[in-house]
PDB file of N, CA and C in Angstrom:
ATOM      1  N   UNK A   1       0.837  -1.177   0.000  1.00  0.00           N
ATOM      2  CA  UNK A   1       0.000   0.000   0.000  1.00  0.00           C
ATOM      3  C   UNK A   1       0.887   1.248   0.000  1.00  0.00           C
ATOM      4  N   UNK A   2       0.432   2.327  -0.734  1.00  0.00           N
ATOM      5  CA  UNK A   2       1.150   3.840  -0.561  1.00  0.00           C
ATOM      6  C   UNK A   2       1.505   4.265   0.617  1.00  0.00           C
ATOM      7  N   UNK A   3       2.295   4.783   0.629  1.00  0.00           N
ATOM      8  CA  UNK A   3       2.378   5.819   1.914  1.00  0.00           C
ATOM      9  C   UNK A   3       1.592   7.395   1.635  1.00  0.00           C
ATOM     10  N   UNK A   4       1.249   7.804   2.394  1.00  0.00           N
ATOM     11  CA  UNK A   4       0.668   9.420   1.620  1.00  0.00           C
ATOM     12  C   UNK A   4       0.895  10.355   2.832  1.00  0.00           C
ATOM     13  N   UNK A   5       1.399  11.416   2.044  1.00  0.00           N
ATOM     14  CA  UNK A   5       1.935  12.772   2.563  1.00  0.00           C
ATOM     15  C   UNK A   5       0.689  13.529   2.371  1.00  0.00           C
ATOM     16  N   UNK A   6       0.041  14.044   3.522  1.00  0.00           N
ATOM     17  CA  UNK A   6      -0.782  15.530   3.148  1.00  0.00           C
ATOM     18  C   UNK A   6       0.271  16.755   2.800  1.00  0.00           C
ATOM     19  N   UNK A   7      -0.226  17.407   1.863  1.00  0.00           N
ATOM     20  CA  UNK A   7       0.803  18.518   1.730  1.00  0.00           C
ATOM     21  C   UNK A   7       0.541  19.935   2.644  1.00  0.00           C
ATOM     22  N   UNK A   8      -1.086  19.526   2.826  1.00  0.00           N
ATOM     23  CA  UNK A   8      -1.102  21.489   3.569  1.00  0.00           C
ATOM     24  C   UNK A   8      -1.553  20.894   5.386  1.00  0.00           C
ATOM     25  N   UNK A   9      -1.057  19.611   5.880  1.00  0.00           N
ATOM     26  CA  UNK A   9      -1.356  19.284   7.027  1.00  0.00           C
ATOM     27  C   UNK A   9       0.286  19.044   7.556  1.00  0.00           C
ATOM     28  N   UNK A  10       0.591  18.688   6.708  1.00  0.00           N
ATOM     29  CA  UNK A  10       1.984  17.385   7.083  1.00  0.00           C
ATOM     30  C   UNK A  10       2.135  16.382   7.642  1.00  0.00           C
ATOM     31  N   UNK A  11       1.159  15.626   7.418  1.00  0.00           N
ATOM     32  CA  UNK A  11       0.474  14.309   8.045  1.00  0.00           C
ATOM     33  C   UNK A  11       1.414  13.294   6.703  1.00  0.00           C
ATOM     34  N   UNK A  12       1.753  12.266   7.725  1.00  0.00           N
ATOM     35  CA  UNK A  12       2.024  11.150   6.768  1.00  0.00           C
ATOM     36  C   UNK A  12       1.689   9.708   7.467  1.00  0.00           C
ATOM     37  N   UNK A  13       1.188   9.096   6.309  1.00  0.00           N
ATOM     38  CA  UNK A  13       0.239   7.820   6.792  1.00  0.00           C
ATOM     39  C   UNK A  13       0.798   6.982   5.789  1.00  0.00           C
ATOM     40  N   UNK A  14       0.278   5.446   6.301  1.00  0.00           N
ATOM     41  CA  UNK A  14       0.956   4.266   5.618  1.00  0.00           C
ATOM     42  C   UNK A  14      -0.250   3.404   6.490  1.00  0.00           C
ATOM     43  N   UNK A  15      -1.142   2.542   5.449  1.00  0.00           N
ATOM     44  CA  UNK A  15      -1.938   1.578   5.475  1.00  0.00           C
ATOM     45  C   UNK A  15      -3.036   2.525   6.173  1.00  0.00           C
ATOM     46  N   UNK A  16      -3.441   3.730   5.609  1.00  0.00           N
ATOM     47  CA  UNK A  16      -4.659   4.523   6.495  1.00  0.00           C
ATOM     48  C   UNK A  16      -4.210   4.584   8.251  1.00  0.00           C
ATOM     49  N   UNK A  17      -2.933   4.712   8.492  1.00  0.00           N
ATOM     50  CA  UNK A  17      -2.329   5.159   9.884  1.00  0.00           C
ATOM     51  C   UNK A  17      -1.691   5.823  10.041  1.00  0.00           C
ATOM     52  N   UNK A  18      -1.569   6.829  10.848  1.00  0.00           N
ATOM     53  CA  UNK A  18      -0.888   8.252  10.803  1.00  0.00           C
ATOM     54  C   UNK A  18       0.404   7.556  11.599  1.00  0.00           C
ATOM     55  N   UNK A  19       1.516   8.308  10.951  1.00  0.00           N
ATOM     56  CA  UNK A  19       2.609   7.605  11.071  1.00  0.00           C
ATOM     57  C   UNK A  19       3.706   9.056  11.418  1.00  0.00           C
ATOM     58  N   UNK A  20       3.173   9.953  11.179  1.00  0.00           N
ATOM     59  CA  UNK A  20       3.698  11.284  11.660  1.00  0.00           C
ATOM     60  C   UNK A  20       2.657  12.578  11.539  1.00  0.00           C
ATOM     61  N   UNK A  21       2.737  13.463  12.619  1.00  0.00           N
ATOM     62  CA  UNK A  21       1.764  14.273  12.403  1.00  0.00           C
ATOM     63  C   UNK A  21       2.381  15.575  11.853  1.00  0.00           C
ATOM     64  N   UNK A  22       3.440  16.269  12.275  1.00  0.00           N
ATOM     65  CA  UNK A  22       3.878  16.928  12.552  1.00  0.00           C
ATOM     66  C   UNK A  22       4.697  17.419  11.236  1.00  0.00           C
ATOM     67  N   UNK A  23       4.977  16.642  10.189  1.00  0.00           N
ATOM     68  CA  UNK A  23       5.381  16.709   9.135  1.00  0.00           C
ATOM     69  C   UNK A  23       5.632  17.963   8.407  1.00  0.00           C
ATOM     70  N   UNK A  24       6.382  18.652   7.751  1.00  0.00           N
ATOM     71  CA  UNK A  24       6.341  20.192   6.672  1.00  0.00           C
ATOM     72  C   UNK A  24       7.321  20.029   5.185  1.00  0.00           C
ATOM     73  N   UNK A  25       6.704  20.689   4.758  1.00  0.00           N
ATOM     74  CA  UNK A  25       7.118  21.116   3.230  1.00  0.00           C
ATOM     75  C   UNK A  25       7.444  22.392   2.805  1.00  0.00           C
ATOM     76  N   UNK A  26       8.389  22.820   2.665  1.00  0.00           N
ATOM     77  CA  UNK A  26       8.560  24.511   1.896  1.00  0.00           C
ATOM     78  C   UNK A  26       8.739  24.744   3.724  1.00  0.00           C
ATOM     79  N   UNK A  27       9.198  26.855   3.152  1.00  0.00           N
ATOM     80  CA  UNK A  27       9.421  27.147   3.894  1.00  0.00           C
ATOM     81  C   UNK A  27       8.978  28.643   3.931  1.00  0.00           C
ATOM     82  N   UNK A  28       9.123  29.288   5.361  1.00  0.00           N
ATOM     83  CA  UNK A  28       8.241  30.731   5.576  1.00  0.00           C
ATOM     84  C   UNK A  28       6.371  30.575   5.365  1.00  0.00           C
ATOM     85  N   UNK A  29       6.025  31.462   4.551  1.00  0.00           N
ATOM     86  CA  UNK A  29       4.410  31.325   4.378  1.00  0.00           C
ATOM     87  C   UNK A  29       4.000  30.641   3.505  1.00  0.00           C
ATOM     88  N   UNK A  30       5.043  29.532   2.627  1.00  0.00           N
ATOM     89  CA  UNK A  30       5.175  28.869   1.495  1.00  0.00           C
ATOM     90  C   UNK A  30       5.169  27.535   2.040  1.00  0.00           C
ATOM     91  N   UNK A  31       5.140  27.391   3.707  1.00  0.00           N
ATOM     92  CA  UNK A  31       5.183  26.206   4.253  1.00  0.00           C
ATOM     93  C   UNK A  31       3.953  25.744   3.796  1.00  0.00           C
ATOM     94  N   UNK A  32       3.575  24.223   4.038  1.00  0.00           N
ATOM     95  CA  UNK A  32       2.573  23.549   3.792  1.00  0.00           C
ATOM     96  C   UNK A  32       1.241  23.999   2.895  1.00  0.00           C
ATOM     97  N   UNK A  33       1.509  24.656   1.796  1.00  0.00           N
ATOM     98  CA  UNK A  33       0.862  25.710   1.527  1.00  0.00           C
ATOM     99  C   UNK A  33       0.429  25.041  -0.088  1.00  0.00           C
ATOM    100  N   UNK A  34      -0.238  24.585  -0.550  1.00  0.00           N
ATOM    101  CA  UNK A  34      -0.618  23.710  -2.070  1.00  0.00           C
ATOM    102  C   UNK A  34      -0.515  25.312  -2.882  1.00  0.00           C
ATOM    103  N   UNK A  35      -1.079  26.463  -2.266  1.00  0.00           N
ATOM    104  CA  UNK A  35      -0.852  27.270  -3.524  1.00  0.00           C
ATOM    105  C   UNK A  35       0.662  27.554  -3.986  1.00  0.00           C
ATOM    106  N   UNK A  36       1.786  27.347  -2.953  1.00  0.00           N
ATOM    107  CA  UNK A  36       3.080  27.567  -3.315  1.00  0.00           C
ATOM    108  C   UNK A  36       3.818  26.210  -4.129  1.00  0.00           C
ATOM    109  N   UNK A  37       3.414  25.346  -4.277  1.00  0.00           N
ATOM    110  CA  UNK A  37       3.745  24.183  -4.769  1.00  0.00           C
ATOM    111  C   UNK A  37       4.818  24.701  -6.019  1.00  0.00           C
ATOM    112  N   UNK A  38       4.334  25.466  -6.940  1.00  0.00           N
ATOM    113  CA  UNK A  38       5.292  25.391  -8.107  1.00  0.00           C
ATOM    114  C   UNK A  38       6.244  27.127  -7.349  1.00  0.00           C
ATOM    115  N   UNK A  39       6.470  27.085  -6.276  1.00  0.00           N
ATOM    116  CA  UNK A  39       7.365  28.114  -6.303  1.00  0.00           C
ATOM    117  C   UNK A  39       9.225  27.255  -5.543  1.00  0.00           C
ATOM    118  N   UNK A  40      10.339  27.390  -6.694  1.00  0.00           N
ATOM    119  CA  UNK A  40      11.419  26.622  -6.336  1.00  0.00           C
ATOM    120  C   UNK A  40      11.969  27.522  -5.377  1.00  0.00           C
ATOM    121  N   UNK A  41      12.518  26.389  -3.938  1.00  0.00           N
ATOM    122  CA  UNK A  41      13.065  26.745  -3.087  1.00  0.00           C
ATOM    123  C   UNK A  41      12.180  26.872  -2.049  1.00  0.00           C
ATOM    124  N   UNK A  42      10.970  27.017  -2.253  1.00  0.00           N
ATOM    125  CA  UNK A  42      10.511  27.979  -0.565  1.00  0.00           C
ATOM    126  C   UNK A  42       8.909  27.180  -0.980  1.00  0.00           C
ATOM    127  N   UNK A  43       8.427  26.813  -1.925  1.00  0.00           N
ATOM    128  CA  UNK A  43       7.242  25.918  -1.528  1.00  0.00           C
ATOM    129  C   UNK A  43       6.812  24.665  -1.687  1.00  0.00           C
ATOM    130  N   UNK A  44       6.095  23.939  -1.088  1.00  0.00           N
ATOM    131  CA  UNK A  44       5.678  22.769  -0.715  1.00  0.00           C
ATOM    132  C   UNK A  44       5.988  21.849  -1.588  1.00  0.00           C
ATOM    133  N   UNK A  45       6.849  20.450  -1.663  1.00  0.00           N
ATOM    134  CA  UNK A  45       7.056  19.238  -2.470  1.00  0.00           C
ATOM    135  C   UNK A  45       5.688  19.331  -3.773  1.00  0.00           C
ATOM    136  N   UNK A  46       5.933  19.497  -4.685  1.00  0.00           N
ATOM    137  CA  UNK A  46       4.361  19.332  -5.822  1.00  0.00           C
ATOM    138  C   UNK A  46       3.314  17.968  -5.139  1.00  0.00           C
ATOM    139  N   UNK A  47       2.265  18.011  -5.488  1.00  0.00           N
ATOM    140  CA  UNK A  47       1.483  17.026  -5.499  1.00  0.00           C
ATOM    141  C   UNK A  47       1.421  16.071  -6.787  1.00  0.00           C
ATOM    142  N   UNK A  48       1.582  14.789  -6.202  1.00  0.00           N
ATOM    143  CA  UNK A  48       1.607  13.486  -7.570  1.00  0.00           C
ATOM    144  C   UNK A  48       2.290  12.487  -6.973  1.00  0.00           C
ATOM    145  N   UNK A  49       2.278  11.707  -8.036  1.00  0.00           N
ATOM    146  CA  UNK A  49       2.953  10.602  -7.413  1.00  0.00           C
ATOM    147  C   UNK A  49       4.977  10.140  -7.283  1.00  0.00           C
ATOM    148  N   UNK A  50       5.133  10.153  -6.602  1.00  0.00           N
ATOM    149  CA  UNK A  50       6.813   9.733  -6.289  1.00  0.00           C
ATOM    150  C   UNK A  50       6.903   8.274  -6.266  1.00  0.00           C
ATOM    151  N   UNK A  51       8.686   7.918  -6.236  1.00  0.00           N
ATOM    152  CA  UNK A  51       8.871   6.301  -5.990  1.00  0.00           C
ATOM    153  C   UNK A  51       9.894   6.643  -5.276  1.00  0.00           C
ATOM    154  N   UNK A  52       9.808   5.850  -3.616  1.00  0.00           N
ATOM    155  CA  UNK A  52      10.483   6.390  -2.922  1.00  0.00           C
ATOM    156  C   UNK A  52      11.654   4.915  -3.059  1.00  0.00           C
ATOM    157  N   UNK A  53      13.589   6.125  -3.377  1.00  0.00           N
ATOM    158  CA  UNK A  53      14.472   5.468  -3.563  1.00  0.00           C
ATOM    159  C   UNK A  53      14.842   5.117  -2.339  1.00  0.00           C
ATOM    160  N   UNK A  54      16.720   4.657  -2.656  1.00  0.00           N
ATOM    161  CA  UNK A  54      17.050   4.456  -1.517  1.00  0.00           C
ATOM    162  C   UNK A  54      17.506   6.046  -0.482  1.00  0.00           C
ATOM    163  N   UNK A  55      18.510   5.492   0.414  1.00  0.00           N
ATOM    164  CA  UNK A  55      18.900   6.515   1.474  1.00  0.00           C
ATOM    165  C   UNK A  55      20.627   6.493   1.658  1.00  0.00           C
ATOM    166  N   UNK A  56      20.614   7.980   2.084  1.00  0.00           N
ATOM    167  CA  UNK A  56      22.014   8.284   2.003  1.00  0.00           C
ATOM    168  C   UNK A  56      21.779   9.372   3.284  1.00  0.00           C
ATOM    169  N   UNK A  57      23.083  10.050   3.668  1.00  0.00           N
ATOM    170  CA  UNK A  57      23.037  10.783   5.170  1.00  0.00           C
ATOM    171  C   UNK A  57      23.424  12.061   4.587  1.00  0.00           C
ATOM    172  N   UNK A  58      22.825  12.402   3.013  1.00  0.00           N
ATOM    173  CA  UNK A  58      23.201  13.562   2.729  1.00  0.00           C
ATOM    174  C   UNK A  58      22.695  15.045   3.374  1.00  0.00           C
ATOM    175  N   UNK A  59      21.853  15.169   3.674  1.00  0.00           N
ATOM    176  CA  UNK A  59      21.190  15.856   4.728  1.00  0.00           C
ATOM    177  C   UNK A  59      21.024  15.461   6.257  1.00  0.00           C
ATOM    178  N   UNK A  60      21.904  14.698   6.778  1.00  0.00           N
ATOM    179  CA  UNK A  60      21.427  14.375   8.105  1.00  0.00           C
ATOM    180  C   UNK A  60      21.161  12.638   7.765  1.00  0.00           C
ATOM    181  N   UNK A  61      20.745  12.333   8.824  1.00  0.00           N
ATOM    182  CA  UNK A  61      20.517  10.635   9.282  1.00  0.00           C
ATOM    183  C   UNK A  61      19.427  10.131   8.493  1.00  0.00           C
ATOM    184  N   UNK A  62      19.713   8.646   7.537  1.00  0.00           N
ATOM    185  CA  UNK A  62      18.059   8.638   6.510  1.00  0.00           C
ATOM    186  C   UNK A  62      17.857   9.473   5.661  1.00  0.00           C
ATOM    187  N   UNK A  63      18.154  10.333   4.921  1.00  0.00           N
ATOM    188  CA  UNK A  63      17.815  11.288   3.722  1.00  0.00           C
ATOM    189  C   UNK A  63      17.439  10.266   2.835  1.00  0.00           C
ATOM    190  N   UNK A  64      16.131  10.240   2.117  1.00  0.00           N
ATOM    191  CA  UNK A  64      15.435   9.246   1.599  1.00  0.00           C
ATOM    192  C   UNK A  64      14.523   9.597   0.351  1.00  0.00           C
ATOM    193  N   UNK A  65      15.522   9.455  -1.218  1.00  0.00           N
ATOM    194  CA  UNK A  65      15.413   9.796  -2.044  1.00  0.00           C
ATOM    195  C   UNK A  65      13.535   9.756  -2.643  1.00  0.00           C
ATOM    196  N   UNK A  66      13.232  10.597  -3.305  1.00  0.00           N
ATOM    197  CA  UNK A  66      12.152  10.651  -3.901  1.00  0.00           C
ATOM    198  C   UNK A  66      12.182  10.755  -5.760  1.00  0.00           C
ATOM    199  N   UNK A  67      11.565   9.935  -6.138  1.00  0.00           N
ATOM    200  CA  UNK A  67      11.616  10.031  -7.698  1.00  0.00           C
ATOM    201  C   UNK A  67      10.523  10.474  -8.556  1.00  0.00           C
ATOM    202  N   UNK A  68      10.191  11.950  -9.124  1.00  0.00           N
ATOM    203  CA  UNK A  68       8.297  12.150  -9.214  1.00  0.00           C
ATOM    204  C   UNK A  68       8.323  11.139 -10.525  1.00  0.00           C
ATOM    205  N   UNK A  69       6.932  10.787 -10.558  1.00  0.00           N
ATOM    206  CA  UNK A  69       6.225  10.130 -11.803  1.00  0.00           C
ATOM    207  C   UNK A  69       6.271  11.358 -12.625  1.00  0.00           C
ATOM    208  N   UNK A  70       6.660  10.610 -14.127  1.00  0.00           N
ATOM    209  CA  UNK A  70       6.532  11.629 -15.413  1.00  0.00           C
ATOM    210  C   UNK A  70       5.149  12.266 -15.357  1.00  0.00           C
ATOM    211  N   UNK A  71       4.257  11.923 -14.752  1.00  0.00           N
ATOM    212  CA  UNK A  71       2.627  12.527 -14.920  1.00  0.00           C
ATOM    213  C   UNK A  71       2.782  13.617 -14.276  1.00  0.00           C
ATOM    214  N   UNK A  72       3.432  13.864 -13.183  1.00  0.00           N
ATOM    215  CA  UNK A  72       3.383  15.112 -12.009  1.00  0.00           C
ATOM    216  C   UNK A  72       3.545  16.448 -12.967  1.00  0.00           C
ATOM    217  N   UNK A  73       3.236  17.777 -12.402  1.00  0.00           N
ATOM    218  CA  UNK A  73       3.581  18.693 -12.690  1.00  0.00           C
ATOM    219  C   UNK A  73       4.611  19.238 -11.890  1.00  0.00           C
ATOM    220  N   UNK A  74       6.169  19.169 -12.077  1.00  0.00           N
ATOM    221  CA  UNK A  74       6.952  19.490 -11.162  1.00  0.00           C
ATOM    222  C   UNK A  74       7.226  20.852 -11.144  1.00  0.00           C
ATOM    223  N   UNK A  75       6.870  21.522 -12.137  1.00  0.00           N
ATOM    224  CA  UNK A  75       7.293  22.996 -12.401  1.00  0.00           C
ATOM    225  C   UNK A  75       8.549  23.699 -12.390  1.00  0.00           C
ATOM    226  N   UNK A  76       9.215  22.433 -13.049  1.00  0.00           N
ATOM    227  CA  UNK A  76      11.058  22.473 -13.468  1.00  0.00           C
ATOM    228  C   UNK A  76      11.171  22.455 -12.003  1.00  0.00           C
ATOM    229  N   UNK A  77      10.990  22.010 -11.135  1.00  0.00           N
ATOM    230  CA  UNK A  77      11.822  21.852  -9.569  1.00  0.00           C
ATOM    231  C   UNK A  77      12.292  20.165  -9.299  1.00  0.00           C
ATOM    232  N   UNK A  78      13.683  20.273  -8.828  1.00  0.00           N
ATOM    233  CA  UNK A  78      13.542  18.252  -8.660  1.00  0.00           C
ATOM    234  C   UNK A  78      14.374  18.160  -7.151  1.00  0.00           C
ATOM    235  N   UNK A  79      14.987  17.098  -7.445  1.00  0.00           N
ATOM    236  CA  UNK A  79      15.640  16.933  -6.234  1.00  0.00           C
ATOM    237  C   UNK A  79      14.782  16.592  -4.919  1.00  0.00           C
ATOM    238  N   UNK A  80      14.157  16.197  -4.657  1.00  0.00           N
ATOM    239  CA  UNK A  80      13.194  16.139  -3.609  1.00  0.00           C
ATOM    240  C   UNK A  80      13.459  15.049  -2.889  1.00  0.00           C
ATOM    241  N   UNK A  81      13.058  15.030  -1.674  1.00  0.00           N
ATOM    242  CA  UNK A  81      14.217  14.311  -0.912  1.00  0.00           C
ATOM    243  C   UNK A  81      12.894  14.214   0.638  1.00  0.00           C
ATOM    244  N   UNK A  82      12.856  12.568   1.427  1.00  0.00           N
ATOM    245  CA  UNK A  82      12.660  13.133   3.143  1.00  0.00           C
ATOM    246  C   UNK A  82      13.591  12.994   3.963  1.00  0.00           C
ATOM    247  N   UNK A  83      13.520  13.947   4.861  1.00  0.00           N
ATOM    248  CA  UNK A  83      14.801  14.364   5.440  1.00  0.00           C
ATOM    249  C   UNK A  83      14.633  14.517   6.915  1.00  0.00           C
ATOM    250  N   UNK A  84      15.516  15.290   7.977  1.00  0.00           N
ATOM    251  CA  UNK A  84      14.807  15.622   8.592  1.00  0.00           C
ATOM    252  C   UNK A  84      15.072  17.235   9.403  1.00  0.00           C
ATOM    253  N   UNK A  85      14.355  17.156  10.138  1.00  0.00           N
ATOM    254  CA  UNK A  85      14.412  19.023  10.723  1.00  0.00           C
ATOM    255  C   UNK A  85      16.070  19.634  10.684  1.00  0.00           C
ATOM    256  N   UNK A  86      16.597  20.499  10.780  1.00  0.00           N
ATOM    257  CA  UNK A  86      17.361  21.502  11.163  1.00  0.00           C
ATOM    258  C   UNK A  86      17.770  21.299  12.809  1.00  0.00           C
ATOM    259  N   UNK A  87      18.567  20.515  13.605  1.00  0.00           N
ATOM    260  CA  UNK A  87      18.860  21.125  14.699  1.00  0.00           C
ATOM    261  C   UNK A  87      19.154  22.575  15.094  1.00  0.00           C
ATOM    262  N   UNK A  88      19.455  23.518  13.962  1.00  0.00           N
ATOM    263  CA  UNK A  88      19.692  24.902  14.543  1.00  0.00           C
ATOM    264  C   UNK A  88      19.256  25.842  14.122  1.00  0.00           C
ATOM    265  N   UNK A  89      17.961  25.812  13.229  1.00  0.00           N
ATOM    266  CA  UNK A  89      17.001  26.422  12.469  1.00  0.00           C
ATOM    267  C   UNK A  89      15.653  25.410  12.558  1.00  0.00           C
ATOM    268  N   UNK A  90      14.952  24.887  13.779  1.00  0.00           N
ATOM    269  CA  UNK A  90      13.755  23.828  13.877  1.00  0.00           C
ATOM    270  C   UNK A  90      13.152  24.732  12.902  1.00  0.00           C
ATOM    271  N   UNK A  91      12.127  24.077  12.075  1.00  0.00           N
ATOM    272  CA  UNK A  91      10.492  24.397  11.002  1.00  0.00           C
ATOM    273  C   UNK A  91      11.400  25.408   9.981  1.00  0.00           C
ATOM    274  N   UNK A  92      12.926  25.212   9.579  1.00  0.00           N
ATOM    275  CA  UNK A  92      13.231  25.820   8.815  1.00  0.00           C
ATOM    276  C   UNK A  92      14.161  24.809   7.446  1.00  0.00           C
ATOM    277  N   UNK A  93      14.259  23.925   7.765  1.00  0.00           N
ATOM    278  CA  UNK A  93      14.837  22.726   7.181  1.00  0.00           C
ATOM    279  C   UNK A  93      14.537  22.508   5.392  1.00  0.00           C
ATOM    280  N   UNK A  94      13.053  23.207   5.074  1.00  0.00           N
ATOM    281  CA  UNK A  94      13.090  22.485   3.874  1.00  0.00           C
ATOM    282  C   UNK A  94      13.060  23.970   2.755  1.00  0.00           C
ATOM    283  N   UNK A  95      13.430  22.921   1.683  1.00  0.00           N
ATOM    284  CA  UNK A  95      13.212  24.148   0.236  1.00  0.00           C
ATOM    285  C   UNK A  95      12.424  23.578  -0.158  1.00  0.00           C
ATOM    286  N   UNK A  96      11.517  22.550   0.312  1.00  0.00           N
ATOM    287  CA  UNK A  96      10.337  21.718  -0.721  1.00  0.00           C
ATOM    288  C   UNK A  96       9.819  20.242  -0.284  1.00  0.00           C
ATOM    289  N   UNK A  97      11.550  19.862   0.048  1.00  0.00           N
ATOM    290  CA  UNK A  97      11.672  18.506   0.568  1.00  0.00           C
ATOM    291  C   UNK A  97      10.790  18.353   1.842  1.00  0.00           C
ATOM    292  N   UNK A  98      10.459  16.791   2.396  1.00  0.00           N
ATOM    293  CA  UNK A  98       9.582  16.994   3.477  1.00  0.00           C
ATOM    294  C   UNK A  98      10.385  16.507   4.626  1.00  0.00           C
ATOM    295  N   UNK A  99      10.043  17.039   5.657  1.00  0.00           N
ATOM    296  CA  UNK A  99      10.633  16.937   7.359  1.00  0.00           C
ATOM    297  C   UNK A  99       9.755  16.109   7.837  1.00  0.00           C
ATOM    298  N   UNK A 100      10.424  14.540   8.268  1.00  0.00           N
ATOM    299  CA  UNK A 100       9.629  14.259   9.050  1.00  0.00           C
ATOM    300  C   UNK A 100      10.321  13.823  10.409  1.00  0.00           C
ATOM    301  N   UNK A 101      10.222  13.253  11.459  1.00  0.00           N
ATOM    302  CA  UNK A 101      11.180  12.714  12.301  1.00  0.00           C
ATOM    303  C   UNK A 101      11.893  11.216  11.992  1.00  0.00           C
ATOM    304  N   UNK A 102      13.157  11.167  12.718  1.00  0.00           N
ATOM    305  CA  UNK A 102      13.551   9.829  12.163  1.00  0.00           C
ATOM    306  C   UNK A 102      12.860   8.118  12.439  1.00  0.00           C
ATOM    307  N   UNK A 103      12.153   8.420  13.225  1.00  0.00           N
ATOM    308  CA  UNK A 103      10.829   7.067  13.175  1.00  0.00           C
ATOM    309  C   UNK A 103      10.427   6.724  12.377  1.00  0.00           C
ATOM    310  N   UNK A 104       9.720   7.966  12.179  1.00  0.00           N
ATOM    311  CA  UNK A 104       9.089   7.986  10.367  1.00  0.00           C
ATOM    312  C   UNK A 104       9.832   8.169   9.237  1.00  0.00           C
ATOM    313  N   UNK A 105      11.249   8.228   9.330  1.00  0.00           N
ATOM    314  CA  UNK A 105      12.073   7.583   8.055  1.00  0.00           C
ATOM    315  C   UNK A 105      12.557   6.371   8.316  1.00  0.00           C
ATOM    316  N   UNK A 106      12.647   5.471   9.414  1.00  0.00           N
ATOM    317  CA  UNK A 106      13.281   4.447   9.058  1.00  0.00           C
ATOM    318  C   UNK A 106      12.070   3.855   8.830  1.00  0.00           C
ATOM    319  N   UNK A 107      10.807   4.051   9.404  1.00  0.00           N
ATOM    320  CA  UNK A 107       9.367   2.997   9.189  1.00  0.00           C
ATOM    321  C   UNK A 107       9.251   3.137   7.468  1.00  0.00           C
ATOM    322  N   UNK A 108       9.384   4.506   6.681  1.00  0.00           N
ATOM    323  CA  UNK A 108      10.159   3.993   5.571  1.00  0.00           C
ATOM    324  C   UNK A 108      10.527   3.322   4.914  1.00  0.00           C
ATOM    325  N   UNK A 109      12.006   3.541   5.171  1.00  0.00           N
ATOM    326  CA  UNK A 109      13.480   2.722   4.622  1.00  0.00           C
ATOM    327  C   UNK A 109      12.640   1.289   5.285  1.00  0.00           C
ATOM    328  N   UNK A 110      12.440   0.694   6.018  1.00  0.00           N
ATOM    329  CA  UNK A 110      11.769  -0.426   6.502  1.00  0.00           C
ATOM    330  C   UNK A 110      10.750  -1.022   5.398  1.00  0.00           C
ATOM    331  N   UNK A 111      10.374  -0.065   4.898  1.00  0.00           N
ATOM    332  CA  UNK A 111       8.373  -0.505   4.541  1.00  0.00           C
ATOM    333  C   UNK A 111       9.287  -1.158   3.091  1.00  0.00           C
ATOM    334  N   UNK A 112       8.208  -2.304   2.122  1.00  0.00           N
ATOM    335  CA  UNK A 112       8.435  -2.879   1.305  1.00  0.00           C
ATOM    336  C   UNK A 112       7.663  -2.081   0.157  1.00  0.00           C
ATOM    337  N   UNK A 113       6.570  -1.095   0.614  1.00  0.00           N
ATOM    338  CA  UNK A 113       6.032   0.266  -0.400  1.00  0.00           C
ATOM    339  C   UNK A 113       6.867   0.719  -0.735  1.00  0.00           C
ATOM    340  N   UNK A 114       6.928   1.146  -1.658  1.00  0.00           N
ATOM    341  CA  UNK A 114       7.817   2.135  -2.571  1.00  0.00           C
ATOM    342  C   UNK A 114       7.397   2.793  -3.346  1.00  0.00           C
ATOM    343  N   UNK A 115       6.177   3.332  -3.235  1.00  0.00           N
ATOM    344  CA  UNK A 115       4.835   4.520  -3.330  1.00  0.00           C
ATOM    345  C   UNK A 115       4.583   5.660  -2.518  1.00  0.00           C
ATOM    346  N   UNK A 116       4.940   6.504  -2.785  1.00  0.00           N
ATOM    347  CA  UNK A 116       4.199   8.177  -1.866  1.00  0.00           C
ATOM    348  C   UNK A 116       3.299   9.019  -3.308  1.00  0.00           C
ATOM    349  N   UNK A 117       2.408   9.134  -2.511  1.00  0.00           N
ATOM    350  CA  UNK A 117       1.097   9.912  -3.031  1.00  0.00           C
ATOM    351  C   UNK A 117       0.923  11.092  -2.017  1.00  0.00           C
ATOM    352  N   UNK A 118       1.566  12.347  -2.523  1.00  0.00           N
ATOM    353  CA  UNK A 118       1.234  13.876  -1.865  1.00  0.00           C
ATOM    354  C   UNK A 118      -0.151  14.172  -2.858  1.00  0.00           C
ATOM    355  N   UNK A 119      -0.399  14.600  -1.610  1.00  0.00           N
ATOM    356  CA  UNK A 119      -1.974  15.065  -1.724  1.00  0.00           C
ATOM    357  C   UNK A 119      -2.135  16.766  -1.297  1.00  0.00           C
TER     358      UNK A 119
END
């Protein structure tokens, strides 16, 4: 089953179970925000479908590649990535990419899904 990211809540769920609440995308008033979606750098991951790759510690512990489906409208933005918060900037961490805590990236890297559906 998918995993799914709300984009203007930051909720992320796996098998209809909230698996993080607390979640964000983009950043400033561009946070969690679906109308900022096509703005690069500062708003919310696009909505569509991803294939979530593997992981590397390029951002911190778990950085956990995202791949959009050719269908998405990315609005020339890529790189998208879950990651997690900023120890020295907290709720300032993303250009797009999503923050979640590291529970909810290794339940992840764990899961045999390899589906995210932002909504």
């Amino acid at each position: 089953m998918a995993w799914i990211y709300h984009q203007y809540s930051g909720e992320l769920y796996h098998n209809d179970k909230l698996v993080f609440r607390n979640g964000y995308s983009g950043n400033g008033i561009h946070k969690n925000n679906p109308a900022s979606e096509s703005i690069r750098g500062k708003g919310p991951i696009p909505r569509g479908r991803y294939t979530i790759g593997g992981y590397t510690n390029s951002k911190g512990a778990m950085t956990i590649h995202l791949e959009p489906s050719q269908s998405n409208n990315m609005y020339g933005r890529d790189l998208f990535r879950i990651h997690g918060d900023s120890r020295s900037r907290p709720g300032e961490a993303s250009e797009g990419c999503i923050i979640v805590g590291k529970e909810a990236r290794r339940e992840i890297i764990d899961s045999m899904d390899r589906e995210l559906i932002v909504e």
